[in-house]
C-alpha atoms as a PDB file:
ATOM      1  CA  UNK A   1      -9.871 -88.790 -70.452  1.00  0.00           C
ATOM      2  CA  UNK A   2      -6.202 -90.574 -69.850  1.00  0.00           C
ATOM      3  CA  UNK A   3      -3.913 -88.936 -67.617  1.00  0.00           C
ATOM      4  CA  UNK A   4      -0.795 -88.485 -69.358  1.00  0.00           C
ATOM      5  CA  UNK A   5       1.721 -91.770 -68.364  1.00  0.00           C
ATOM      6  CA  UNK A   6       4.397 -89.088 -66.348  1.00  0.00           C
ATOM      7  CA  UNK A   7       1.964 -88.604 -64.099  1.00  0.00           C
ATOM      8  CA  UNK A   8       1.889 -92.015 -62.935  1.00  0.00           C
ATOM      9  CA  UNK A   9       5.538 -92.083 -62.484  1.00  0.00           C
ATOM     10  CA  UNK A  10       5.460 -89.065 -61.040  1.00  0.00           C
ATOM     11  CA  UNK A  11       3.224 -89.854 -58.434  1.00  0.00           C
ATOM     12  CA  UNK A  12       5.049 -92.919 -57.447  1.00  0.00           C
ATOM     13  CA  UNK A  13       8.062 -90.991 -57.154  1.00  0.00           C
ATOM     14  CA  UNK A  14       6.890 -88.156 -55.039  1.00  0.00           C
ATOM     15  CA  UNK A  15       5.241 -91.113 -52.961  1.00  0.00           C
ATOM     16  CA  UNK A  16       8.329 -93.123 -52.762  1.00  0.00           C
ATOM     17  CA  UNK A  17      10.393 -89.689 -51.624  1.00  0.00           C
ATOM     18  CA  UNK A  18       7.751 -89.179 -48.972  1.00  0.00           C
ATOM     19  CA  UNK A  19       8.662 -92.662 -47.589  1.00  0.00           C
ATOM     20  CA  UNK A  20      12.631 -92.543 -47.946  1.00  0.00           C
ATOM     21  CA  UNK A  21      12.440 -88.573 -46.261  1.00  0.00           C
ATOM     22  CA  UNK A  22      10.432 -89.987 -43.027  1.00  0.00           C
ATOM     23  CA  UNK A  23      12.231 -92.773 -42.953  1.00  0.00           C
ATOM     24  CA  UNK A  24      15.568 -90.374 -42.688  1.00  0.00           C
ATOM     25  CA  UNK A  25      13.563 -87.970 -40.413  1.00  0.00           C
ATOM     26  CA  UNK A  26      13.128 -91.519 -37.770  1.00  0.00           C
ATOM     27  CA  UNK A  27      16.650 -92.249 -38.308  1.00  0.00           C
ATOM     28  CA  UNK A  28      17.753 -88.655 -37.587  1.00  0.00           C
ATOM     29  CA  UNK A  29      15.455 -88.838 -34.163  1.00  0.00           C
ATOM     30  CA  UNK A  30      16.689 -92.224 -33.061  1.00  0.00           C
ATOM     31  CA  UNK A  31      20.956 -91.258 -33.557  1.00  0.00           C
ATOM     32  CA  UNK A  32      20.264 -87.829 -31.747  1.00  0.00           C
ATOM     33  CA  UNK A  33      18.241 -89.716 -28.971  1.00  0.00           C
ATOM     34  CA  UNK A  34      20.898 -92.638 -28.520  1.00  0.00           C
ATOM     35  CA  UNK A  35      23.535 -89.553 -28.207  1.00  0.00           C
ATOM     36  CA  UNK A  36      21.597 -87.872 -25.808  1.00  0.00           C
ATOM     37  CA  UNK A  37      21.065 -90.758 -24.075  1.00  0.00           C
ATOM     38  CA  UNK A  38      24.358 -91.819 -23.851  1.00  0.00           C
ATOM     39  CA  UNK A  39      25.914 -88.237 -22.440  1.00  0.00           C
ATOM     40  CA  UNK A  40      23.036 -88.706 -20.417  1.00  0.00           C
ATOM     41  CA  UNK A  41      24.015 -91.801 -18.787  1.00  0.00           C
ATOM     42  CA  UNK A  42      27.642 -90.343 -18.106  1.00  0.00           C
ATOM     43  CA  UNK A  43      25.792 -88.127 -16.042  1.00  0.00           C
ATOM     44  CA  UNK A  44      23.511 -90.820 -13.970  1.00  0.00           C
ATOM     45  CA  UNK A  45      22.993 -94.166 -13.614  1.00  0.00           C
ATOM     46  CA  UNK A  46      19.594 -94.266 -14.998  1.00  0.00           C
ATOM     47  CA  UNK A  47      18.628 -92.867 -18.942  1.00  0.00           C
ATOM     48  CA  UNK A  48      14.808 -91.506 -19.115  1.00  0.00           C
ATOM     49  CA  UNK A  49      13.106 -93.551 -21.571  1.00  0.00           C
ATOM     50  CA  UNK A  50      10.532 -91.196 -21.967  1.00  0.00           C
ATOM     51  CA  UNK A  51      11.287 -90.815 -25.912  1.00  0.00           C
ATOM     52  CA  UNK A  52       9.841 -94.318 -26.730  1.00  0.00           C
ATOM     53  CA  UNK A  53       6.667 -93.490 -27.220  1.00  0.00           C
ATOM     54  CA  UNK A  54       7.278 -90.749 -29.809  1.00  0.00           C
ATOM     55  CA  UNK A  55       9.994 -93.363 -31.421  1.00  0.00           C
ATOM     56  CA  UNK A  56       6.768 -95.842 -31.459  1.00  0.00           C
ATOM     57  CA  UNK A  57       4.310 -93.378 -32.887  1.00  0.00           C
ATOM     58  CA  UNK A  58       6.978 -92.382 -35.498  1.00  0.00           C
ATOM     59  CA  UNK A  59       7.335 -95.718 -36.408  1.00  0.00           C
ATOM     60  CA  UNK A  60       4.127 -96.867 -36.807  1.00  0.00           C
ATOM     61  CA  UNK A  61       3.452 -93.945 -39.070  1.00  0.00           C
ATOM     62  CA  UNK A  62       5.884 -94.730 -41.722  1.00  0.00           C
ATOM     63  CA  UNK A  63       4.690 -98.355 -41.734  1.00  0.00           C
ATOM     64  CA  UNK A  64       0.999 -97.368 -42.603  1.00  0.00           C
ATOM     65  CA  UNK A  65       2.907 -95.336 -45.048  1.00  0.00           C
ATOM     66  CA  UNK A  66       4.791 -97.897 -46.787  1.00  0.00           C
ATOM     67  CA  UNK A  67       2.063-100.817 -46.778  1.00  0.00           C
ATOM     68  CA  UNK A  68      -0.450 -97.895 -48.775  1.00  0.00           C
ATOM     69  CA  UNK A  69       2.174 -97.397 -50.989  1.00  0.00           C
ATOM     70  CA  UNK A  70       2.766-100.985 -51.915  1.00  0.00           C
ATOM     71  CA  UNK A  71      -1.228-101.404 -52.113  1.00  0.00           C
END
C-alpha cells in the first residue's frame, strides 16, 4: 500500500519544525545566560561558567538532530 504523498511532506515539515523550535529553544538559553552573566559580572569579578556544559549537551543534541534529518 502507498502512503498518500502529504504525508511525506508532512513529515518533513513537522521534522524540519522540530529542528527550527530547538534551535530557538538554544538560542533562547544562550541570550538569557549571556544576560545573566553579564549582571552577574557587575556584581563580581569572576562569571560562573557552570552553564557550559548544559549549552554543550544542548548543542550536540540539535546537531544529531539535523544530520538525521538530512540522512
Amino acid at each position: 500500500m502507498m502512503l498518500p504523498p502529504t504525508s511525506g511532506r508532512k513529515a518533513v515539515r513537522l521534522r524540519t519544525a522540530s529542528a527550527i523550535t530547538s534551535l530557538s529553544e538554544i538560542y533562547g538559553f544562550l541570550i538569557s545566560t549571556w544576560i545573566g552573566t553579564q549582571t552577574h559580572q557587575k556584581k563580581t569579578l569572576a562569571a560562573p561558567a557552570t552553564w557550559m556544559n548544559d549549552f554543550r549537551v544542548k548543542m550536540v543534541a540539535l546537531a544529531d538532530q539535523i544530520q538525521a534529518a538530512n540522512r
